[in-house]
C-alpha atoms as a PDB file:
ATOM      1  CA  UNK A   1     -46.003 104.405 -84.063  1.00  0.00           C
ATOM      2  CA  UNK A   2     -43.576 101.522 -83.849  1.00  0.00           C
ATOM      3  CA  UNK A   3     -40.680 103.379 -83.450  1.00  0.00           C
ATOM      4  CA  UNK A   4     -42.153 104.931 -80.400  1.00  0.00           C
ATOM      5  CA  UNK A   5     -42.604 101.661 -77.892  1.00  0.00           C
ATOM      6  CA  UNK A   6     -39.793  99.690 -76.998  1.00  0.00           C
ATOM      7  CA  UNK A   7     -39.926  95.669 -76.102  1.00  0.00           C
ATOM      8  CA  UNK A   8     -38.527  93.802 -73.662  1.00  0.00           C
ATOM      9  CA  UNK A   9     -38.892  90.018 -72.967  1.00  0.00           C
ATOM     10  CA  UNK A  10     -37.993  87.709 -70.299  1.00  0.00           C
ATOM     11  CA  UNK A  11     -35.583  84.664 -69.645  1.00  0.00           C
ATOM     12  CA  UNK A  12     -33.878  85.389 -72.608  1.00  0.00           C
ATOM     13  CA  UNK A  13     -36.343  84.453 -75.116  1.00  0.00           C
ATOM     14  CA  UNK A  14     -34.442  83.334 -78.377  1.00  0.00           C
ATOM     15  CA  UNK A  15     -36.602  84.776 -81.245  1.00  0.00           C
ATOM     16  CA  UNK A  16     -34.609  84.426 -84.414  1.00  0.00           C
ATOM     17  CA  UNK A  17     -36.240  86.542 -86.388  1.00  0.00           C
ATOM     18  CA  UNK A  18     -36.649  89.392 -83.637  1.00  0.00           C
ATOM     19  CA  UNK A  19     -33.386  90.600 -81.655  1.00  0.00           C
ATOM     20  CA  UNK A  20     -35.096  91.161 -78.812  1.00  0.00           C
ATOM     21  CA  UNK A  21     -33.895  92.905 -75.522  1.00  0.00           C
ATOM     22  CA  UNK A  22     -34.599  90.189 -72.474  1.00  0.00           C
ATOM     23  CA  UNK A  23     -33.824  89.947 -68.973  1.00  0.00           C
ATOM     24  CA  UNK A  24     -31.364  87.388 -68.385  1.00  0.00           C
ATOM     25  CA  UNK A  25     -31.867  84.598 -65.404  1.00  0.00           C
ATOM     26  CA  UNK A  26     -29.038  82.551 -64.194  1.00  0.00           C
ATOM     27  CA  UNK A  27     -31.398  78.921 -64.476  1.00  0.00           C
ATOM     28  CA  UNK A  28     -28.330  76.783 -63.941  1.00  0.00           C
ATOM     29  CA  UNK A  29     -27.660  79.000 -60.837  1.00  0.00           C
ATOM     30  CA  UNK A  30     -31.131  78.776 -59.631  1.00  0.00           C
ATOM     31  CA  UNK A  31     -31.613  74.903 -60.596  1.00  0.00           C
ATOM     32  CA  UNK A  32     -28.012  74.745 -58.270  1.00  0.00           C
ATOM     33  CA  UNK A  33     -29.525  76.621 -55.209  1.00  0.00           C
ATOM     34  CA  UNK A  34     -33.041  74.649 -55.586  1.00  0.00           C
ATOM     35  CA  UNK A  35     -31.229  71.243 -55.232  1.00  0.00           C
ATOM     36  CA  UNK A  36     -29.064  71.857 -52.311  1.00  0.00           C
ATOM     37  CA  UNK A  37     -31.619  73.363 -50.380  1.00  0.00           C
ATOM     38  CA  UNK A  38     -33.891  70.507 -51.243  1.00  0.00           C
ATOM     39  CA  UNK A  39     -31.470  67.802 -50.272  1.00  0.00           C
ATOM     40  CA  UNK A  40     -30.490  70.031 -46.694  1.00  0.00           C
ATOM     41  CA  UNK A  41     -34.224  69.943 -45.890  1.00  0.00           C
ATOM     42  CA  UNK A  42     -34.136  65.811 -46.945  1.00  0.00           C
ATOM     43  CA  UNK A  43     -31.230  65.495 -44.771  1.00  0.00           C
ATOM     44  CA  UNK A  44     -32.497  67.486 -41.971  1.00  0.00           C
ATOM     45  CA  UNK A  45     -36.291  68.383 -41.546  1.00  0.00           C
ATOM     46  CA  UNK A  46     -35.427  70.731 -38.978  1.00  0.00           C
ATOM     47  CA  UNK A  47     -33.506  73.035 -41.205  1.00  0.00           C
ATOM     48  CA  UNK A  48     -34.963  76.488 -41.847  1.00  0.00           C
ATOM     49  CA  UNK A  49     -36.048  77.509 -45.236  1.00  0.00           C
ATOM     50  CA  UNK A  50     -33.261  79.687 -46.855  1.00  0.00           C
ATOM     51  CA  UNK A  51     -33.707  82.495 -49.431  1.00  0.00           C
ATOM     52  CA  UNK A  52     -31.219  82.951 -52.208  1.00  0.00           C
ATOM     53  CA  UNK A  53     -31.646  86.238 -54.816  1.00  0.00           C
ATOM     54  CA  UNK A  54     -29.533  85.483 -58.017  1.00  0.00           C
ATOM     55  CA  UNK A  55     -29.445  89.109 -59.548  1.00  0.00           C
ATOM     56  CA  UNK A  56     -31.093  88.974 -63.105  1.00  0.00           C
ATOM     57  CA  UNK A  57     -28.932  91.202 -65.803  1.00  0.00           C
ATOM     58  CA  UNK A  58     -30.454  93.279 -68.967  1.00  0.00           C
ATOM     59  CA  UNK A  59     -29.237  92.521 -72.131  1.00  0.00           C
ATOM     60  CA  UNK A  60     -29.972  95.377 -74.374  1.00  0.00           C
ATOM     61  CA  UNK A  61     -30.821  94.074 -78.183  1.00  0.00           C
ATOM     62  CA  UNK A  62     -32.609  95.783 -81.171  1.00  0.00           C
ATOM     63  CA  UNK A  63     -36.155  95.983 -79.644  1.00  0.00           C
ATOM     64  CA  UNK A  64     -35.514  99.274 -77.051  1.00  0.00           C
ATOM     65  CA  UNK A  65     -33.527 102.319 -78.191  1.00  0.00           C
ATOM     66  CA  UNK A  66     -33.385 105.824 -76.491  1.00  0.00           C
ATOM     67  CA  UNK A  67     -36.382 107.367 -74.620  1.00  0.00           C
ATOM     68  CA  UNK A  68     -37.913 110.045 -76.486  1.00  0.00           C
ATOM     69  CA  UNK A  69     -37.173 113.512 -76.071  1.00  0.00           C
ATOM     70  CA  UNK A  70     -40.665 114.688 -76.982  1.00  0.00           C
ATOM     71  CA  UNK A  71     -42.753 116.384 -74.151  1.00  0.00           C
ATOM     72  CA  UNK A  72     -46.234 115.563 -73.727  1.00  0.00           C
END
């Protein structure tokens, strides 16, 4: 049943007609990191590669609601 599965999307999908719940990337963040790391390895081809983790954040819309509470 429909009301039984919940949906979730990724990068924050804008779907007008469906309010869907999404995980939320920081791309200007990313983009930000990308580019100075790029330019530090232009500017010096010794440098090590770096890792950077921008946290991703949930935003709950109408496609998820409560887990069920049926067993089985």
């Amino acid at each position: 049943m429909p009301r039984d599965i919940s949906a979730v999307g990724y990068d924050d999908s804008h779907l007008s007609h469906i309010d869907l719940t999404t995980v939320r990337q920081d791309a200007a963040g990313l983009a930000e990191h990308a580019v100075r790391a790029a330019i530090a390895r232009l500017e010096d081809d010794s440098a090590l590669p770096t890792e950077t983790v921008i946290d991703p954040k949930l935003v709950v819309r109408g496609t998820t609601g409560p887990p069920s509470t049926r067993s089985g």
